[in-house]
PDB file of N, CA and C in Angstrom:
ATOM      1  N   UNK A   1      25.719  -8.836 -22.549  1.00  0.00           N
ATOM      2  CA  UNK A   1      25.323 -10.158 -22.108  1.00  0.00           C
ATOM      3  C   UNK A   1      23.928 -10.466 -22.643  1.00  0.00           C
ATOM      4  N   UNK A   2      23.522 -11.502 -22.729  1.00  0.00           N
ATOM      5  CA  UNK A   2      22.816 -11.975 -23.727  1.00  0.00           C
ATOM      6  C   UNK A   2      21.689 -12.439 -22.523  1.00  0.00           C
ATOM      7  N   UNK A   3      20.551 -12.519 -22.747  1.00  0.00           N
ATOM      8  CA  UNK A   3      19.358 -13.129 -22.154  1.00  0.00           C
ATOM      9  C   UNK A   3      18.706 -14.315 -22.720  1.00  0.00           C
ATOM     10  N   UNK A   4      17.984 -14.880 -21.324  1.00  0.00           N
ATOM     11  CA  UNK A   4      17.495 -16.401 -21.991  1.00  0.00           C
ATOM     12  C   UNK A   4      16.106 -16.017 -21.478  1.00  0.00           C
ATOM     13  N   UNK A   5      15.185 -16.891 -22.418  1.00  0.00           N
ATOM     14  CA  UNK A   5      13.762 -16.710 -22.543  1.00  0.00           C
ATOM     15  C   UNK A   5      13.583 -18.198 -21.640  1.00  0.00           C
ATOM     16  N   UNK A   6      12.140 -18.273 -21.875  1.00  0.00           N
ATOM     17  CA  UNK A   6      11.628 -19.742 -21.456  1.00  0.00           C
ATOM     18  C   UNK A   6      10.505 -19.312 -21.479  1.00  0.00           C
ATOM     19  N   UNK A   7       9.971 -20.802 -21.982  1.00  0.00           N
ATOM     20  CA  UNK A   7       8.645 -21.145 -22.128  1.00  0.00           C
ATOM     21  C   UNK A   7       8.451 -22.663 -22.225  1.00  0.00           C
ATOM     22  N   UNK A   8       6.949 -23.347 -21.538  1.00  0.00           N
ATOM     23  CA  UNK A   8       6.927 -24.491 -21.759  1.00  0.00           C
ATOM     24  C   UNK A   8       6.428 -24.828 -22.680  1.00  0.00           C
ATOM     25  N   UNK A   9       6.599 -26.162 -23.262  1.00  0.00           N
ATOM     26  CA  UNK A   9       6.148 -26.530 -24.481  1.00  0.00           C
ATOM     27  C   UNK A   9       4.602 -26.831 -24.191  1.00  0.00           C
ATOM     28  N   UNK A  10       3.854 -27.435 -23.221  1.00  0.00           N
ATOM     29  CA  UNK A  10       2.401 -27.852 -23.135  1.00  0.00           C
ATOM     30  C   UNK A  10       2.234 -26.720 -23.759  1.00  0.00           C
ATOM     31  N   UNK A  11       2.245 -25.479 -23.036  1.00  0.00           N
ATOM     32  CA  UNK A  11       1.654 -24.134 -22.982  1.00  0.00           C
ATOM     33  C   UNK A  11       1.486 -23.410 -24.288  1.00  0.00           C
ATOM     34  N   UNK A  12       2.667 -23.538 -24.994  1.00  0.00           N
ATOM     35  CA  UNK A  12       3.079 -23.338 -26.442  1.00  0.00           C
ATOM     36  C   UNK A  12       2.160 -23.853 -27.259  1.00  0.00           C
ATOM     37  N   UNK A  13       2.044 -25.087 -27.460  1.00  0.00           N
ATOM     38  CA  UNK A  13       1.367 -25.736 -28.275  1.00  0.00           C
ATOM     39  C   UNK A  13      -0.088 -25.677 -28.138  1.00  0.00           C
ATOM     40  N   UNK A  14      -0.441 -25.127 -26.449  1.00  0.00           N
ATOM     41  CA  UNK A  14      -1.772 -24.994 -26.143  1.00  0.00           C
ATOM     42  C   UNK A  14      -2.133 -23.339 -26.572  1.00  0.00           C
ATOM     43  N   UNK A  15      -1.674 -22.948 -26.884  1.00  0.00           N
ATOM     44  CA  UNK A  15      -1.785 -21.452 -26.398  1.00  0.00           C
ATOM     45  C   UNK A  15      -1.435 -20.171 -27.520  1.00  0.00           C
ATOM     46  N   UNK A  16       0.198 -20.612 -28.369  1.00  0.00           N
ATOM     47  CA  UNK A  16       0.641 -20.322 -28.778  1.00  0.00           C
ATOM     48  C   UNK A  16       1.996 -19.997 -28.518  1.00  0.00           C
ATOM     49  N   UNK A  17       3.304 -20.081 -29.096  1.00  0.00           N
ATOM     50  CA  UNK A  17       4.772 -19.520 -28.378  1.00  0.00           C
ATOM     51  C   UNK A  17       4.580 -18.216 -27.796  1.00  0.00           C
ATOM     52  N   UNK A  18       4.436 -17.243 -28.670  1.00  0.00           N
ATOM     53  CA  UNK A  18       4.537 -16.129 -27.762  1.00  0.00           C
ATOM     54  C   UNK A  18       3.633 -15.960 -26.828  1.00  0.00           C
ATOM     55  N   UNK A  19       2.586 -16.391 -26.798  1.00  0.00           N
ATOM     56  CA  UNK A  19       1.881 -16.090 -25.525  1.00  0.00           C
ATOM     57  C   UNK A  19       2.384 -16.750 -24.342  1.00  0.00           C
ATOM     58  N   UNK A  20       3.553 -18.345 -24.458  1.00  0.00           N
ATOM     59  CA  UNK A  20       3.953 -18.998 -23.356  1.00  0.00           C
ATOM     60  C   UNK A  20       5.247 -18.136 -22.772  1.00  0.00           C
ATOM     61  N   UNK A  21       6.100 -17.637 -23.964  1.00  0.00           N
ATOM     62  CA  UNK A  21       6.721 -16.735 -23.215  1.00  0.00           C
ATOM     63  C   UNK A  21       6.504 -15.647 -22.428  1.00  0.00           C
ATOM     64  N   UNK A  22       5.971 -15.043 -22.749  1.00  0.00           N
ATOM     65  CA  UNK A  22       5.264 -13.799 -22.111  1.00  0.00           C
ATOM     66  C   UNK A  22       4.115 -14.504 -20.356  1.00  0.00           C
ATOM     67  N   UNK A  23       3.984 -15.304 -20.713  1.00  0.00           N
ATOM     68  CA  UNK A  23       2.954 -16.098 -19.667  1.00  0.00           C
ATOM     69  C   UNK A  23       3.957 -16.448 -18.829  1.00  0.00           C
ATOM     70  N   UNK A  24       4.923 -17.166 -19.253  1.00  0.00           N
ATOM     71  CA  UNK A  24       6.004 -17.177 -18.178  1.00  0.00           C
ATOM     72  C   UNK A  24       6.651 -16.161 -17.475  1.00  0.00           C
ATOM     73  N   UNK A  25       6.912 -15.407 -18.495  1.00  0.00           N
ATOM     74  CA  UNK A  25       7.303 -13.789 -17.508  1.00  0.00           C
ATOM     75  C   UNK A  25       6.489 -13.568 -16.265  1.00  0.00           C
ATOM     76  N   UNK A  26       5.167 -13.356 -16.311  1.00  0.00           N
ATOM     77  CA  UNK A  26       3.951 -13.653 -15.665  1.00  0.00           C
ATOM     78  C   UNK A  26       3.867 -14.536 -14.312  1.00  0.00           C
ATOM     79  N   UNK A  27       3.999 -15.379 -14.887  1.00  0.00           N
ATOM     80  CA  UNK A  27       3.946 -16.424 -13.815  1.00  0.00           C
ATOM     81  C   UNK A  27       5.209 -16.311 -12.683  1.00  0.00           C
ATOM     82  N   UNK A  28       6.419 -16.340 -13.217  1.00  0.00           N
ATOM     83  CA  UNK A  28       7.295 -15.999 -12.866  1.00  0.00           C
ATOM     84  C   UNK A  28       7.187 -14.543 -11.527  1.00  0.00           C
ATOM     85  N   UNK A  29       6.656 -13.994 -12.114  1.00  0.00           N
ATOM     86  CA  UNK A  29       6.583 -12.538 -11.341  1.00  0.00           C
ATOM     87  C   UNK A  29       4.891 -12.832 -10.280  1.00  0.00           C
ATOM     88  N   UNK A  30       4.486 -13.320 -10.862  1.00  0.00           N
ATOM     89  CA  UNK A  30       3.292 -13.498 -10.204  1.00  0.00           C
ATOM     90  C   UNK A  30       3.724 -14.290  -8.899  1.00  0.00           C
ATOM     91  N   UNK A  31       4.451 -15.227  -8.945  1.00  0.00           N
ATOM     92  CA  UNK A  31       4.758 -16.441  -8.269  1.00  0.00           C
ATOM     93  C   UNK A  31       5.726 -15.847  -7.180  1.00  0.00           C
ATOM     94  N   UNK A  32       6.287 -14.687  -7.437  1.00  0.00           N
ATOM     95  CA  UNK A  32       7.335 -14.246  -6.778  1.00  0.00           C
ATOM     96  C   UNK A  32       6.718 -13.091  -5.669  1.00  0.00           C
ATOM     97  N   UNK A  33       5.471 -12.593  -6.015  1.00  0.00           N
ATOM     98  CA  UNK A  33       4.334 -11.756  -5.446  1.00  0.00           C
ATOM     99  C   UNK A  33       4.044 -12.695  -4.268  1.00  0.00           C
ATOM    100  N   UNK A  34       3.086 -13.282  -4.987  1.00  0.00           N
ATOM    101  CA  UNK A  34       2.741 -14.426  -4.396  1.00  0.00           C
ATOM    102  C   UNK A  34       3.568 -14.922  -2.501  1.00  0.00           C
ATOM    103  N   UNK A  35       4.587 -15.547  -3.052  1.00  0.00           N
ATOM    104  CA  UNK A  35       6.137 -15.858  -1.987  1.00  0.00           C
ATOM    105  C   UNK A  35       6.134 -14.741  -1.369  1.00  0.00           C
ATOM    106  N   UNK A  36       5.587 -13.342  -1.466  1.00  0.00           N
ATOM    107  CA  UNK A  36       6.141 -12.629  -0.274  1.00  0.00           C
ATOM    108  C   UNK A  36       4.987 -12.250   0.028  1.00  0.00           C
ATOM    109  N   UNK A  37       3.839 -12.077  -0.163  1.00  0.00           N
ATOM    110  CA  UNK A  37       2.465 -11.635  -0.198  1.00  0.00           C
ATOM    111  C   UNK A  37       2.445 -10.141  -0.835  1.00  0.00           C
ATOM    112  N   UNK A  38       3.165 -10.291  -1.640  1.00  0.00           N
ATOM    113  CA  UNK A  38       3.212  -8.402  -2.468  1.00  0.00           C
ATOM    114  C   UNK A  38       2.041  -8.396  -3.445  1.00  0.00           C
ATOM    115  N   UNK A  39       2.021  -7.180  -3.691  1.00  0.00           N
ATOM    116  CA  UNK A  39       0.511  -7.088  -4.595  1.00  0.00           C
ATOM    117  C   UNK A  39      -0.845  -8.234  -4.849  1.00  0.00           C
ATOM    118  N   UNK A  40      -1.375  -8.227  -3.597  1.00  0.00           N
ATOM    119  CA  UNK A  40      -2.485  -9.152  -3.324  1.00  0.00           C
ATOM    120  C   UNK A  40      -3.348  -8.204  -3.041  1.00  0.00           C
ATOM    121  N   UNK A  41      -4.387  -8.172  -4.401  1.00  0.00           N
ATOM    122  CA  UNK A  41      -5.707  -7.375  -4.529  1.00  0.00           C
ATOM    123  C   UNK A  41      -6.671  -8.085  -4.925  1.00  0.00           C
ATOM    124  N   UNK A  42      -7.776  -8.020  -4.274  1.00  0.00           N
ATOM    125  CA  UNK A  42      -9.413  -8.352  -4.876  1.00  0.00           C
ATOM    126  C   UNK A  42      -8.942  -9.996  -4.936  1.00  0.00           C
ATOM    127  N   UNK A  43      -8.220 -10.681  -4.130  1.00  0.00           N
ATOM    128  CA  UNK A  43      -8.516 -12.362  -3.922  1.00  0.00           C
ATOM    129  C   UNK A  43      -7.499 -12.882  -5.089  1.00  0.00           C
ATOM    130  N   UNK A  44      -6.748 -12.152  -5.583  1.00  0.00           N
ATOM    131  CA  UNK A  44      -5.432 -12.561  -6.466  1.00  0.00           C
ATOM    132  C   UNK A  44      -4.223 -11.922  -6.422  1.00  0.00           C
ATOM    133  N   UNK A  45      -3.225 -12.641  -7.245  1.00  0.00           N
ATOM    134  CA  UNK A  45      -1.719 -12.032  -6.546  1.00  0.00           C
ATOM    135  C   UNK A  45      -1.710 -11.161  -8.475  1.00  0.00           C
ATOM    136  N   UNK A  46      -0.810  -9.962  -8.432  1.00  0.00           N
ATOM    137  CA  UNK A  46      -0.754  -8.964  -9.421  1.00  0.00           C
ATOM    138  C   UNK A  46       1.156  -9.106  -9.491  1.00  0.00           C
ATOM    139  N   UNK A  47       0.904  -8.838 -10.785  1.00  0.00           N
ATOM    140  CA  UNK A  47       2.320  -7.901 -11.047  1.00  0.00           C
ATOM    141  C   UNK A  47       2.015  -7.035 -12.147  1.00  0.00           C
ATOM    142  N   UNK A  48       3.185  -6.192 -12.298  1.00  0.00           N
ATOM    143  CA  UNK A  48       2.292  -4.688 -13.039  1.00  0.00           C
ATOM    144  C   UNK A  48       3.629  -3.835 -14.073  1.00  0.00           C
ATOM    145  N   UNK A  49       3.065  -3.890 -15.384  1.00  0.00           N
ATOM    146  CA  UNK A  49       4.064  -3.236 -16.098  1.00  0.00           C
ATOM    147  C   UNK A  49       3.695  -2.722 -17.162  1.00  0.00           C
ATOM    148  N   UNK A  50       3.993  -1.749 -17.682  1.00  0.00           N
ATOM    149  CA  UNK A  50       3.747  -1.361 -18.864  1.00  0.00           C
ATOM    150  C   UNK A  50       3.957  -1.827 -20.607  1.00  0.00           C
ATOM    151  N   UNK A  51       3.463  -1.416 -21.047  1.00  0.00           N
ATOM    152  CA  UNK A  51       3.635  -2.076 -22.459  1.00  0.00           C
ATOM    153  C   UNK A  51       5.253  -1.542 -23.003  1.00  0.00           C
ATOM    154  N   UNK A  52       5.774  -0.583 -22.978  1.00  0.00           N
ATOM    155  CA  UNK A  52       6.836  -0.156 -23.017  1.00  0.00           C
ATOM    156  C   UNK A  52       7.960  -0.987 -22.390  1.00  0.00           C
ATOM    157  N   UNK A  53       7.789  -1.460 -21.417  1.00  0.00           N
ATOM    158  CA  UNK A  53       9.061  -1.859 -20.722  1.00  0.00           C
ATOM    159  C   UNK A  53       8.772  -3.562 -20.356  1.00  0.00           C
ATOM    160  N   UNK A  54       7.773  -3.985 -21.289  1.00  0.00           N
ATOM    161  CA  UNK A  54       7.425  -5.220 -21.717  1.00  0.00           C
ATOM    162  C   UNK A  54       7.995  -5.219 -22.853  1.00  0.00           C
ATOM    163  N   UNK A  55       8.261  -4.172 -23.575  1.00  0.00           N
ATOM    164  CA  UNK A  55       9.271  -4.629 -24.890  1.00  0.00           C
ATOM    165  C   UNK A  55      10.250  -3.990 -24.911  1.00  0.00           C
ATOM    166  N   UNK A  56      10.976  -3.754 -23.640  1.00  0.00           N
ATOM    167  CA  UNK A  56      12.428  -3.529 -23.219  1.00  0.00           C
ATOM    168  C   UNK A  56      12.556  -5.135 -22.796  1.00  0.00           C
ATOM    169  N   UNK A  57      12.385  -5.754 -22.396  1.00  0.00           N
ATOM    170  CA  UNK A  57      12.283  -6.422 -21.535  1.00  0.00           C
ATOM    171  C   UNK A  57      12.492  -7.504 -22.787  1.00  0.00           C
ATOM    172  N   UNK A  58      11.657  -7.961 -23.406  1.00  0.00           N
ATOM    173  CA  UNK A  58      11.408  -8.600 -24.809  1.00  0.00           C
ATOM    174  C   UNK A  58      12.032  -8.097 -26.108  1.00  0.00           C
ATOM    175  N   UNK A  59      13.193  -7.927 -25.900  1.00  0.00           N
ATOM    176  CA  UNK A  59      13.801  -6.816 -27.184  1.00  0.00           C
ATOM    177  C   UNK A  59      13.368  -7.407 -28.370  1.00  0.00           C
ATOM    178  N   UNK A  60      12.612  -8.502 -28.920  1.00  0.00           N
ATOM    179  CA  UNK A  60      12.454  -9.001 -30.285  1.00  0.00           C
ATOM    180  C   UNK A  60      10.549  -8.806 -30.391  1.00  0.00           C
ATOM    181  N   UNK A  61      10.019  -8.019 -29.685  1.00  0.00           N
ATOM    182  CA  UNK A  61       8.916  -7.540 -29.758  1.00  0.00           C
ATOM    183  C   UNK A  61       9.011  -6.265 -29.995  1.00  0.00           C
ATOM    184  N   UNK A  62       7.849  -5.552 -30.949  1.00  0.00           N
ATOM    185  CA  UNK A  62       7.778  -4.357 -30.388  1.00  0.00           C
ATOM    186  C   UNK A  62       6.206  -4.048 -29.357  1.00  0.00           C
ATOM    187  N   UNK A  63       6.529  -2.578 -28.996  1.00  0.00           N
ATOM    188  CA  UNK A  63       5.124  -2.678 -28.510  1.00  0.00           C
ATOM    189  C   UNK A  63       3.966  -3.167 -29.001  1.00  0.00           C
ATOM    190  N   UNK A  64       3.669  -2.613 -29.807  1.00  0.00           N
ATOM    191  CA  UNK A  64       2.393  -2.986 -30.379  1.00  0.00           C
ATOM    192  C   UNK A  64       2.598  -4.648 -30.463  1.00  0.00           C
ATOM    193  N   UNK A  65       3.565  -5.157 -31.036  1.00  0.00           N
ATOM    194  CA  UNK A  65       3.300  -6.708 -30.427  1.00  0.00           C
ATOM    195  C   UNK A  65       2.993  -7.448 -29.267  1.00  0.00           C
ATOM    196  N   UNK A  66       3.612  -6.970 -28.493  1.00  0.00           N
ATOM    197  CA  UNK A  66       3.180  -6.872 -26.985  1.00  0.00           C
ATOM    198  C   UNK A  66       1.885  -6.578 -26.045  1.00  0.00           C
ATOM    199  N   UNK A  67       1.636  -5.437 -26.862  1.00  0.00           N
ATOM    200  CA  UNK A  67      -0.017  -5.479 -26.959  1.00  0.00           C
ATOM    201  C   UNK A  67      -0.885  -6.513 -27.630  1.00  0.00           C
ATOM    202  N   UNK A  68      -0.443  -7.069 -29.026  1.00  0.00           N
ATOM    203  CA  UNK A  68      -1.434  -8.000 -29.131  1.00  0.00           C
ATOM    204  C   UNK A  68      -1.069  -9.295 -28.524  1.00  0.00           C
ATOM    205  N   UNK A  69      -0.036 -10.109 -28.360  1.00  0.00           N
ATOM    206  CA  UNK A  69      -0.068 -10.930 -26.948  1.00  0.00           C
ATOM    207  C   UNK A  69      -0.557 -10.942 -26.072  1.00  0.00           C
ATOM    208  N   UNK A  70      -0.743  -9.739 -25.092  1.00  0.00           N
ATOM    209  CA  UNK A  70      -1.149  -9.655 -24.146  1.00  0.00           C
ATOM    210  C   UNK A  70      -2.568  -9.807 -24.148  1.00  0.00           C
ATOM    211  N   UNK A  71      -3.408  -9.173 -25.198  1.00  0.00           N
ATOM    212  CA  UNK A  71      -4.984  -9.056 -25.987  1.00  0.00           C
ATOM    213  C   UNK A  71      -4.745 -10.592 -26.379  1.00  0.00           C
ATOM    214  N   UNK A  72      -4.173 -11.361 -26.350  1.00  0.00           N
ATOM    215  CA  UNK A  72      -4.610 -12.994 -26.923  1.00  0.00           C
ATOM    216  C   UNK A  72      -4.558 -13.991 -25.435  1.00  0.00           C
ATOM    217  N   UNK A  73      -3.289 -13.407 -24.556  1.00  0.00           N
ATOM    218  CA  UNK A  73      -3.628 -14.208 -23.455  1.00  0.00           C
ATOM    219  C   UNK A  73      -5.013 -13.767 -22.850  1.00  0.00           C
ATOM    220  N   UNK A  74      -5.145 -12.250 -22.586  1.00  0.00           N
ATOM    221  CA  UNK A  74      -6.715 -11.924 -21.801  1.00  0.00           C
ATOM    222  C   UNK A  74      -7.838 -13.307 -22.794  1.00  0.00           C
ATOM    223  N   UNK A  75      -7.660 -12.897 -24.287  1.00  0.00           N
ATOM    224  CA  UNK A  75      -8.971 -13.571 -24.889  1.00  0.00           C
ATOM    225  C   UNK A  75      -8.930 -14.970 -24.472  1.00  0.00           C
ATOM    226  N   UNK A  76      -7.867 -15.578 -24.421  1.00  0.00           N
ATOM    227  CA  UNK A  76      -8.382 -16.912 -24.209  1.00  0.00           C
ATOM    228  C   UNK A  76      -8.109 -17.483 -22.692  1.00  0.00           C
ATOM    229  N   UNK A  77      -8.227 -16.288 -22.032  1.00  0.00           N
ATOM    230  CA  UNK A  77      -8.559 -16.279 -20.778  1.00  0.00           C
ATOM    231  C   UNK A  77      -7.629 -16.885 -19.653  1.00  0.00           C
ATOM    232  N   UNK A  78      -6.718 -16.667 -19.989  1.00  0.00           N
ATOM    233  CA  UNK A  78      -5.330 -17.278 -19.418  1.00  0.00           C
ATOM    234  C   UNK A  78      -4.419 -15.730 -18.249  1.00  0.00           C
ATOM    235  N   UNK A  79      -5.063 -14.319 -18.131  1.00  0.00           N
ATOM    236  CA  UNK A  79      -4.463 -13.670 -17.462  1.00  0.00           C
ATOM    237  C   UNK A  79      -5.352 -12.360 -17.238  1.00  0.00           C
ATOM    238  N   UNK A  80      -5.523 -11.914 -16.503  1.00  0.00           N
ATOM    239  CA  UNK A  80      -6.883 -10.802 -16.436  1.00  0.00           C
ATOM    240  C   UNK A  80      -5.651  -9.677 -15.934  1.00  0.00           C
ATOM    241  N   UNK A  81      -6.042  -8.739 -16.191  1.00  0.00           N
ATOM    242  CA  UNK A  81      -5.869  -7.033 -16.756  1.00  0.00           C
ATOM    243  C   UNK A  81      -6.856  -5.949 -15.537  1.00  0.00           C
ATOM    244  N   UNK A  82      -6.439  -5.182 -14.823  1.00  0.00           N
ATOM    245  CA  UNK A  82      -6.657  -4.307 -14.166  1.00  0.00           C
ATOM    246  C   UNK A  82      -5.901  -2.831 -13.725  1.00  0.00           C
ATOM    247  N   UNK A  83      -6.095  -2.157 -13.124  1.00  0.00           N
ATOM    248  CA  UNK A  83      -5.294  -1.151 -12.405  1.00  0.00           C
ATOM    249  C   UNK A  83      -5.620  -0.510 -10.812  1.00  0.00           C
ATOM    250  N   UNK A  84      -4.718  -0.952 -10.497  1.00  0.00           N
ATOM    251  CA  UNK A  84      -4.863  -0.481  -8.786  1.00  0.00           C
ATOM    252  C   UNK A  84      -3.533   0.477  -8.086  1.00  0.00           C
ATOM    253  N   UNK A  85      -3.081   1.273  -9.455  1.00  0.00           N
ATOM    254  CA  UNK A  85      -2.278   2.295  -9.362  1.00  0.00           C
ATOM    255  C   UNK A  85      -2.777   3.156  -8.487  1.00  0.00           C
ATOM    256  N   UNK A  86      -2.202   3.889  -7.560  1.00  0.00           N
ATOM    257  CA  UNK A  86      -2.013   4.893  -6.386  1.00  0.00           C
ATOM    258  C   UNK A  86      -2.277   6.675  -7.099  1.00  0.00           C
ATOM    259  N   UNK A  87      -2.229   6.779  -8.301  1.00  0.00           N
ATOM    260  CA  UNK A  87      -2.217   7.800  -9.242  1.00  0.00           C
ATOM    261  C   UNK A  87      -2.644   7.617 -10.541  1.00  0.00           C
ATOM    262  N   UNK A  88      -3.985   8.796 -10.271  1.00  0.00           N
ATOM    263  CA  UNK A  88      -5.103   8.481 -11.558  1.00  0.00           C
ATOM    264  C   UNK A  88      -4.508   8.070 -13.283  1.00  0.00           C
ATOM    265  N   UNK A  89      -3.586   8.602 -13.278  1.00  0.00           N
ATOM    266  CA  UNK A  89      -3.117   9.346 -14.577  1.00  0.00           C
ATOM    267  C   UNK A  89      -1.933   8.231 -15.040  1.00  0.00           C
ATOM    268  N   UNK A  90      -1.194   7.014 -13.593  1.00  0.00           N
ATOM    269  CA  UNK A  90      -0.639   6.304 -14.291  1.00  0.00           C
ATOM    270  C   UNK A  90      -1.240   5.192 -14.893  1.00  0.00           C
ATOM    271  N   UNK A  91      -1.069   5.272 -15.991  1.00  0.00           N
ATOM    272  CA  UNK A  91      -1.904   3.799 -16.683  1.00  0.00           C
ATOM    273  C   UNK A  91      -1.245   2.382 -16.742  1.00  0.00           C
ATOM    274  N   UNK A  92       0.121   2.278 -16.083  1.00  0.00           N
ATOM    275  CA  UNK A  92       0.376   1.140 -16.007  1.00  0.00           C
ATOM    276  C   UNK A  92      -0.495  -0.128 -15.813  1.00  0.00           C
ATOM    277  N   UNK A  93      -0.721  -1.370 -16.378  1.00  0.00           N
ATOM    278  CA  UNK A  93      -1.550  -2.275 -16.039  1.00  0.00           C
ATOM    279  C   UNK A  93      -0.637  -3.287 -15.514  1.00  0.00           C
ATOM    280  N   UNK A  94      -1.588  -3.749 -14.482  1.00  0.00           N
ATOM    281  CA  UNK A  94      -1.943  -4.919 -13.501  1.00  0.00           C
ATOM    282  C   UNK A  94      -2.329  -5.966 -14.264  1.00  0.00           C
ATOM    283  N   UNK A  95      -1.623  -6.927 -14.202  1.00  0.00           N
ATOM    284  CA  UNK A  95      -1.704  -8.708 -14.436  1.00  0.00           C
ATOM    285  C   UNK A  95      -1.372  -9.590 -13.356  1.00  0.00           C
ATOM    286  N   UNK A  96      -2.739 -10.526 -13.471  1.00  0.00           N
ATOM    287  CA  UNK A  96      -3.120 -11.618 -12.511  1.00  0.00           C
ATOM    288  C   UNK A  96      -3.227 -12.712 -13.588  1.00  0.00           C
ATOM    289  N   UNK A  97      -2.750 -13.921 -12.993  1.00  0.00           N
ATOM    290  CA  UNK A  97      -2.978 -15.264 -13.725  1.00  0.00           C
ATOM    291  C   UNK A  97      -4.704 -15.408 -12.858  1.00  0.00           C
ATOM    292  N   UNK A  98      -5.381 -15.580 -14.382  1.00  0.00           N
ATOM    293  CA  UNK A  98      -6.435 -16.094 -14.313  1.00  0.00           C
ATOM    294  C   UNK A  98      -7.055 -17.787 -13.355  1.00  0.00           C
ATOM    295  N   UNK A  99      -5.731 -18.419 -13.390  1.00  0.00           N
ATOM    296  CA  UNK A  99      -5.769 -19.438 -12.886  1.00  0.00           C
ATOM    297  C   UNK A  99      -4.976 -19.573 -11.901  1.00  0.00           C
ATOM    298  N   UNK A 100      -3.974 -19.527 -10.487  1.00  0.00           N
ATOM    299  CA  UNK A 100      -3.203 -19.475 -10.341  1.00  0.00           C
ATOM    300  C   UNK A 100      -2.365 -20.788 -10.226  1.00  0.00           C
ATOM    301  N   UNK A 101      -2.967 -21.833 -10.647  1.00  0.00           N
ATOM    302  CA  UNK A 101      -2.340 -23.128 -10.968  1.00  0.00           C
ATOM    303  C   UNK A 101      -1.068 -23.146 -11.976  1.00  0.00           C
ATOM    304  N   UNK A 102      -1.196 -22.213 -12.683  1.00  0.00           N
ATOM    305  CA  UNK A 102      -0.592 -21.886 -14.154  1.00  0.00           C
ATOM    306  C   UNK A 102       1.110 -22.419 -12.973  1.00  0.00           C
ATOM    307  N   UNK A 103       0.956 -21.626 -12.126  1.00  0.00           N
ATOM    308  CA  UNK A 103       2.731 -21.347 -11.173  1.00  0.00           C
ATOM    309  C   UNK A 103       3.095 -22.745 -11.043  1.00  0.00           C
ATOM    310  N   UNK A 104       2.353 -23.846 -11.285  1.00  0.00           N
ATOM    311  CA  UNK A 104       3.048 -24.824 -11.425  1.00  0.00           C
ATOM    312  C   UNK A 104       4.514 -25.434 -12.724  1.00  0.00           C
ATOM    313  N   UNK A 105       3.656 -24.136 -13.801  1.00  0.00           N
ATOM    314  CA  UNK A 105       5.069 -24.406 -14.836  1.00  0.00           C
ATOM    315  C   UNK A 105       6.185 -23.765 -14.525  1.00  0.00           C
ATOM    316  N   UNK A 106       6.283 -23.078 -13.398  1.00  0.00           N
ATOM    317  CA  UNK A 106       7.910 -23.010 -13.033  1.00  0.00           C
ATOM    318  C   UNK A 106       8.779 -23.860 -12.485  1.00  0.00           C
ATOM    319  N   UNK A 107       8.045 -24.942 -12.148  1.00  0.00           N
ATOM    320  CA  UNK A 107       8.819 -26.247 -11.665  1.00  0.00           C
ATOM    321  C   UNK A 107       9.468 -26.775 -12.588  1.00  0.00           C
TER     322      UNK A 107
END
């Protein structure tokens, strides 16, 4: 079975495509945190995944693409990057929408 992406066009054109897709993933998951009060740290809502299973997830990325997406949304300041893992050694990272207005493009 086949998967569907989404992304909005403002965002796209503001931002770049792949960064709106991937931002939507984001938002999406953020927004869904959010709705239940799950991962609410330091005055923002988180969701948390690795670069690996960000391009499971994205089968037409590879990692390292995924990494630099992710390095273009932080730069232009559209999603901030942390870790508030329970275990030193997992490096999974933590993503917060920089803005949380952004959750309006799931409407």
């Amino acid at each position: 079975m086949s998967k569907s992406f989404y992304f909005k066009e403002e965002l796209a054109k503001k931002h770049g495509v792949h960064e709106a897709i991937l931002l939507h993933n984001f938002i999406f998951w953020i927004g869904k945190n959010r709705d239940t009060h799950h991962n609410y740290r330091d005055g923002r809502t988180w969701t948390y995944q690795s670069y690996d299973k960000l391009a499971e997830r994205f089968p037409f990325w590879t990692k390292r693409q995924v990494e630099r997406i992710v390095a273009s949304c932080v730069k232009q300041g559209l999603i901030l990057k942390d870790n508030y893992n329970k275990i030193a050694y997992d490096k999974t990272t933590w993503y917060a929408l920089k803005d949380e207005s952004l959750i309006r493009y799931l409407l």
